[in-house]
N, C-alpha and C. Protein backbone atom coordinates (compact mmCIF):
# COMPACT_ATOMS: atom_id res chain seq x y z
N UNK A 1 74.87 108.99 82.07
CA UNK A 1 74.37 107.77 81.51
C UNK A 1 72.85 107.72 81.59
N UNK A 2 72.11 108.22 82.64
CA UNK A 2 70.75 108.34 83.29
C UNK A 2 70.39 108.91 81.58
N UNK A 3 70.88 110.13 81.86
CA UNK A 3 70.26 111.29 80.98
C UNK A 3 69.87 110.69 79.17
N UNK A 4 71.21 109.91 78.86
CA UNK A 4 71.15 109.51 77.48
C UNK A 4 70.23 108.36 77.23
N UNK A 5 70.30 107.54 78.15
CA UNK A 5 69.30 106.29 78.14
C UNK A 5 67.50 107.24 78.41
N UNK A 6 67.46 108.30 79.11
CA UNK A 6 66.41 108.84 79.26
C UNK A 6 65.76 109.20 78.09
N UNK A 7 66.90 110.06 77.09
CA UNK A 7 66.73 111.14 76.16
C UNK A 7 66.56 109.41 75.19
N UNK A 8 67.18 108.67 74.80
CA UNK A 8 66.86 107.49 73.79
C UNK A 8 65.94 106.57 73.86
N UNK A 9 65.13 106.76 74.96
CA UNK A 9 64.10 106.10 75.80
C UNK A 9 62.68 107.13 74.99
N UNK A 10 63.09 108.58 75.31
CA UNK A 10 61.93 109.12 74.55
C UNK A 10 61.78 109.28 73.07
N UNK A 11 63.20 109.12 72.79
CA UNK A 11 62.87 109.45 71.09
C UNK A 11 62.38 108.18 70.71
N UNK A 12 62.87 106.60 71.72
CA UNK A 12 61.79 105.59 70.75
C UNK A 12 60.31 105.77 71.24
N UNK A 13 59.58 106.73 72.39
CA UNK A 13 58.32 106.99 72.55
C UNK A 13 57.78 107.78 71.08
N UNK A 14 59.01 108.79 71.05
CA UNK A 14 58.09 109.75 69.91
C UNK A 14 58.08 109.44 68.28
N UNK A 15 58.85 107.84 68.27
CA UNK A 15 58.88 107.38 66.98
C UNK A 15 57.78 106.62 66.66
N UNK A 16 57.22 106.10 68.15
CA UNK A 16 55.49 105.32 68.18
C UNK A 16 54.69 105.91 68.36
N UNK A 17 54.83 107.38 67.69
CA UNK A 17 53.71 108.65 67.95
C UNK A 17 52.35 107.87 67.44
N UNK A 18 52.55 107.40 66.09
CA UNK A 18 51.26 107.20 65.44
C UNK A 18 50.30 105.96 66.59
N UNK A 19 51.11 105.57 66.97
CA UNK A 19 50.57 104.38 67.57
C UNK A 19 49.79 105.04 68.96
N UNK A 20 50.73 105.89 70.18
CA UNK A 20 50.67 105.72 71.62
C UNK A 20 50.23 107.69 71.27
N UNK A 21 49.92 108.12 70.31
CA UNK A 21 49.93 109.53 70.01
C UNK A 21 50.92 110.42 71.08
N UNK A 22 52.23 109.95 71.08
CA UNK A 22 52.79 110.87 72.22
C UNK A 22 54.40 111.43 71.42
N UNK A 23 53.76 112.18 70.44
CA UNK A 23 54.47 113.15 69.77
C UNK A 23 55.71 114.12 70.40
N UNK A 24 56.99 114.29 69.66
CA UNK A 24 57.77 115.48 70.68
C UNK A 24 57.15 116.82 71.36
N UNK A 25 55.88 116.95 70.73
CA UNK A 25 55.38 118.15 71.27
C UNK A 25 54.97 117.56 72.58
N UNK A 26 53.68 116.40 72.56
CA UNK A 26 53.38 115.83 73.72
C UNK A 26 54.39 115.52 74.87
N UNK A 27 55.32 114.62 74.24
CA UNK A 27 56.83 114.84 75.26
C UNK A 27 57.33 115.94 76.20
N UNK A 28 57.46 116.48 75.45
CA UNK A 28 57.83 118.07 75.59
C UNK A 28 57.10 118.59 77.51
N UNK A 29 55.62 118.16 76.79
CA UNK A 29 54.76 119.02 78.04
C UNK A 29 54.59 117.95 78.70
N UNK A 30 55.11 117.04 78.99
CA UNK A 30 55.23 116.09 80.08
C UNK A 30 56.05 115.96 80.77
N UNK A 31 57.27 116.06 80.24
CA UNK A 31 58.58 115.84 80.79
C UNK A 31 59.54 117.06 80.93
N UNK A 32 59.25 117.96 80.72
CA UNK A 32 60.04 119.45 80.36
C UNK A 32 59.91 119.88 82.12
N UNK A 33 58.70 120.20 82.60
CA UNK A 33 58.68 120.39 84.27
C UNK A 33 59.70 119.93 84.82
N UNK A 34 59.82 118.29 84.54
CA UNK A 34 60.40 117.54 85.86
C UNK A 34 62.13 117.89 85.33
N UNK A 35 62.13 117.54 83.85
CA UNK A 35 63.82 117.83 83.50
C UNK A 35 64.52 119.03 83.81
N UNK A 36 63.94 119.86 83.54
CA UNK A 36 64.42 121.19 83.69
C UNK A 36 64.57 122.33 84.76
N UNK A 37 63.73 121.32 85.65
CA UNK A 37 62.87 122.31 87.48
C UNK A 37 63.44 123.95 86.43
N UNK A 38 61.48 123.96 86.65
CA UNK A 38 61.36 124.55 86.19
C UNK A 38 61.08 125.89 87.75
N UNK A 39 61.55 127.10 87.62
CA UNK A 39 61.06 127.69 88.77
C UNK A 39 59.38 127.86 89.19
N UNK A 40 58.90 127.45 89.79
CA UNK A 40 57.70 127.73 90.65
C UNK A 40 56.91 128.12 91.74
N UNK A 41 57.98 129.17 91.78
CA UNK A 41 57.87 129.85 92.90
C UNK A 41 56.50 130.74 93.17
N UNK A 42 56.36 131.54 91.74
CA UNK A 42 54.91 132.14 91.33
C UNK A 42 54.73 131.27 90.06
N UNK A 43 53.42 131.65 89.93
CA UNK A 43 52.98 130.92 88.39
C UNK A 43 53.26 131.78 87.50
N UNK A 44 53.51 133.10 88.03
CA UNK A 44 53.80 134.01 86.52
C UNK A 44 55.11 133.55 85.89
N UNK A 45 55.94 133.12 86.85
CA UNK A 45 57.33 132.44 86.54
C UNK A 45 57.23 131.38 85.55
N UNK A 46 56.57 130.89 86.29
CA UNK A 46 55.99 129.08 85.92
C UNK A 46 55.46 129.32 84.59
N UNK A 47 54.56 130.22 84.45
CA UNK A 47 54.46 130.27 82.58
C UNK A 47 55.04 131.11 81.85
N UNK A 48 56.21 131.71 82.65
CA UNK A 48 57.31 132.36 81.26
C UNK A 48 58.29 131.49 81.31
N UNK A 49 58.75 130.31 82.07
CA UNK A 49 59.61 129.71 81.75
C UNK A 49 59.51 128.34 80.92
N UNK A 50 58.01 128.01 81.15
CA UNK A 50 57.78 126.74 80.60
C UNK A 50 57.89 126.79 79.11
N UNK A 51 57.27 127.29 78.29
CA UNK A 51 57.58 127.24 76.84
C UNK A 51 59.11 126.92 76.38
N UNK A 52 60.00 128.00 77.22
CA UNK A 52 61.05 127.82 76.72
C UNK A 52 62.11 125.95 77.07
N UNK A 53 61.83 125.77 78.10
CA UNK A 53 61.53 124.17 78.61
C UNK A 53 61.27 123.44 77.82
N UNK A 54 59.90 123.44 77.53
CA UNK A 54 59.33 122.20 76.34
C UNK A 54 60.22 122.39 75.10
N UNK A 55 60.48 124.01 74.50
CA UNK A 55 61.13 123.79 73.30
C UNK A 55 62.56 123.11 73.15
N UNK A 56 63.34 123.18 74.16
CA UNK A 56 64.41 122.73 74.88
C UNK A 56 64.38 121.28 74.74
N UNK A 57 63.26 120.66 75.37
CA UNK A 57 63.32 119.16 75.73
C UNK A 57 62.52 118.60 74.22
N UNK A 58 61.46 119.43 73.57
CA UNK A 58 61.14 118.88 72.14
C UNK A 58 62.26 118.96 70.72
N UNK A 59 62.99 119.52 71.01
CA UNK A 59 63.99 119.65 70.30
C UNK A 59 65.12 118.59 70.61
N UNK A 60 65.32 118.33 71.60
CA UNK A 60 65.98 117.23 71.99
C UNK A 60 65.66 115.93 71.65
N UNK A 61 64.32 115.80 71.61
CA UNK A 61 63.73 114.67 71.08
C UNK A 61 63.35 114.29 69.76
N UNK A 62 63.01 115.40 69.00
CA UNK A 62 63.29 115.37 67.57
C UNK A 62 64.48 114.84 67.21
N UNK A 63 65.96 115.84 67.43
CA UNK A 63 66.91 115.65 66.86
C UNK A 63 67.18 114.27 67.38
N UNK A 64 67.17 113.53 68.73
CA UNK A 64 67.45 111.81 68.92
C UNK A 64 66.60 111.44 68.20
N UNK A 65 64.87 111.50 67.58
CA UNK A 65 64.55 110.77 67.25
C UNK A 65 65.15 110.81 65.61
N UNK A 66 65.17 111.75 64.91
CA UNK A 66 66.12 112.13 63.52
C UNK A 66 67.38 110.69 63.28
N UNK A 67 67.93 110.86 64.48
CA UNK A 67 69.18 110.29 64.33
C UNK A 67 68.76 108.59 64.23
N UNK A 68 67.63 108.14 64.94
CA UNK A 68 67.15 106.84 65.06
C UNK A 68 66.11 106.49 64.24
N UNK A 69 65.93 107.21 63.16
CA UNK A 69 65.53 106.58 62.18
C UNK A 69 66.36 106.65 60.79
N UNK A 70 67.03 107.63 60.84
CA UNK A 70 68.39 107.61 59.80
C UNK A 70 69.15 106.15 60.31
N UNK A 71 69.20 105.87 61.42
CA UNK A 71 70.08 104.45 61.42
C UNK A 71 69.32 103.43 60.95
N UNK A 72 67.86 103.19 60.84
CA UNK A 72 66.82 102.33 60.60
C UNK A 72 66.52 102.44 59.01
N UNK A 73 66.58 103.80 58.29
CA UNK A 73 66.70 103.84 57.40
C UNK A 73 67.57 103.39 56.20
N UNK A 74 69.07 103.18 56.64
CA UNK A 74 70.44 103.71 56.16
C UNK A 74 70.41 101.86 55.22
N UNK A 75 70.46 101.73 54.71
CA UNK A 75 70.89 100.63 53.73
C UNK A 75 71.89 99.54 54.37
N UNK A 76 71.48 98.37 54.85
CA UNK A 76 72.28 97.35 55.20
C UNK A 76 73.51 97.23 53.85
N UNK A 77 74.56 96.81 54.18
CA UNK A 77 75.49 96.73 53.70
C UNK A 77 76.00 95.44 53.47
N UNK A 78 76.18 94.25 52.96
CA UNK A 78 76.88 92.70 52.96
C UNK A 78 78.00 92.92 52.42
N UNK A 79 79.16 92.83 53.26
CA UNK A 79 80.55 92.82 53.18
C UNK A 79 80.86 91.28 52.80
N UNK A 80 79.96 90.33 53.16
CA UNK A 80 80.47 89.18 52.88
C UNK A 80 80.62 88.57 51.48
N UNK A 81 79.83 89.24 50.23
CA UNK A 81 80.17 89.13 49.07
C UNK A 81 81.52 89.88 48.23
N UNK A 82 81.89 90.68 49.31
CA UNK A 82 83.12 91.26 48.90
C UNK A 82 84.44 90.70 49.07
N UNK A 83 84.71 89.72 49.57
CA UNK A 83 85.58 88.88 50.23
C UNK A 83 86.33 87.31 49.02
């Protein structure tokens, strides 16, 4: 439950990109460390694993944010003239 409210929490950050400039890429390199523990044991670790992280967690946030503006988009419907 944490996780989905987390993940729908950022896609409405990265839908106010224009506004707060904090784009899925920006997302990505903010939040990818802490989601993913990332190993850091050496830094050589630490920067072969991170890319793959951010793309992980920016992709995640694209596709929620995709889905939340297709619902914002989608054409209200009035059933009540059908009746």
């Amino acid at each position: 439950m944490i996780v989905y409210l987390l993940h729908r929490f950022l896609a409405d950050i990265a839908v106010q990109s224009p506004v707060n400039k904090m784009s899925p890429d920006n997302i990505s390199v903010v939040f990818a460390p802490t989601l993913l523990q990332i190993d850091m044991s050496t830094p050589e670790s630490a920067m072969e694993s991170l890319p793959i992280c951010q793309k992980i967690v920016r992709v995640l946030v694209m596709r929620k944010m995709e889905a939340h503006m297709a619902v914002r988009m989608s054409p209200k419907i009035n059933f009540t003239r059908f009746e």
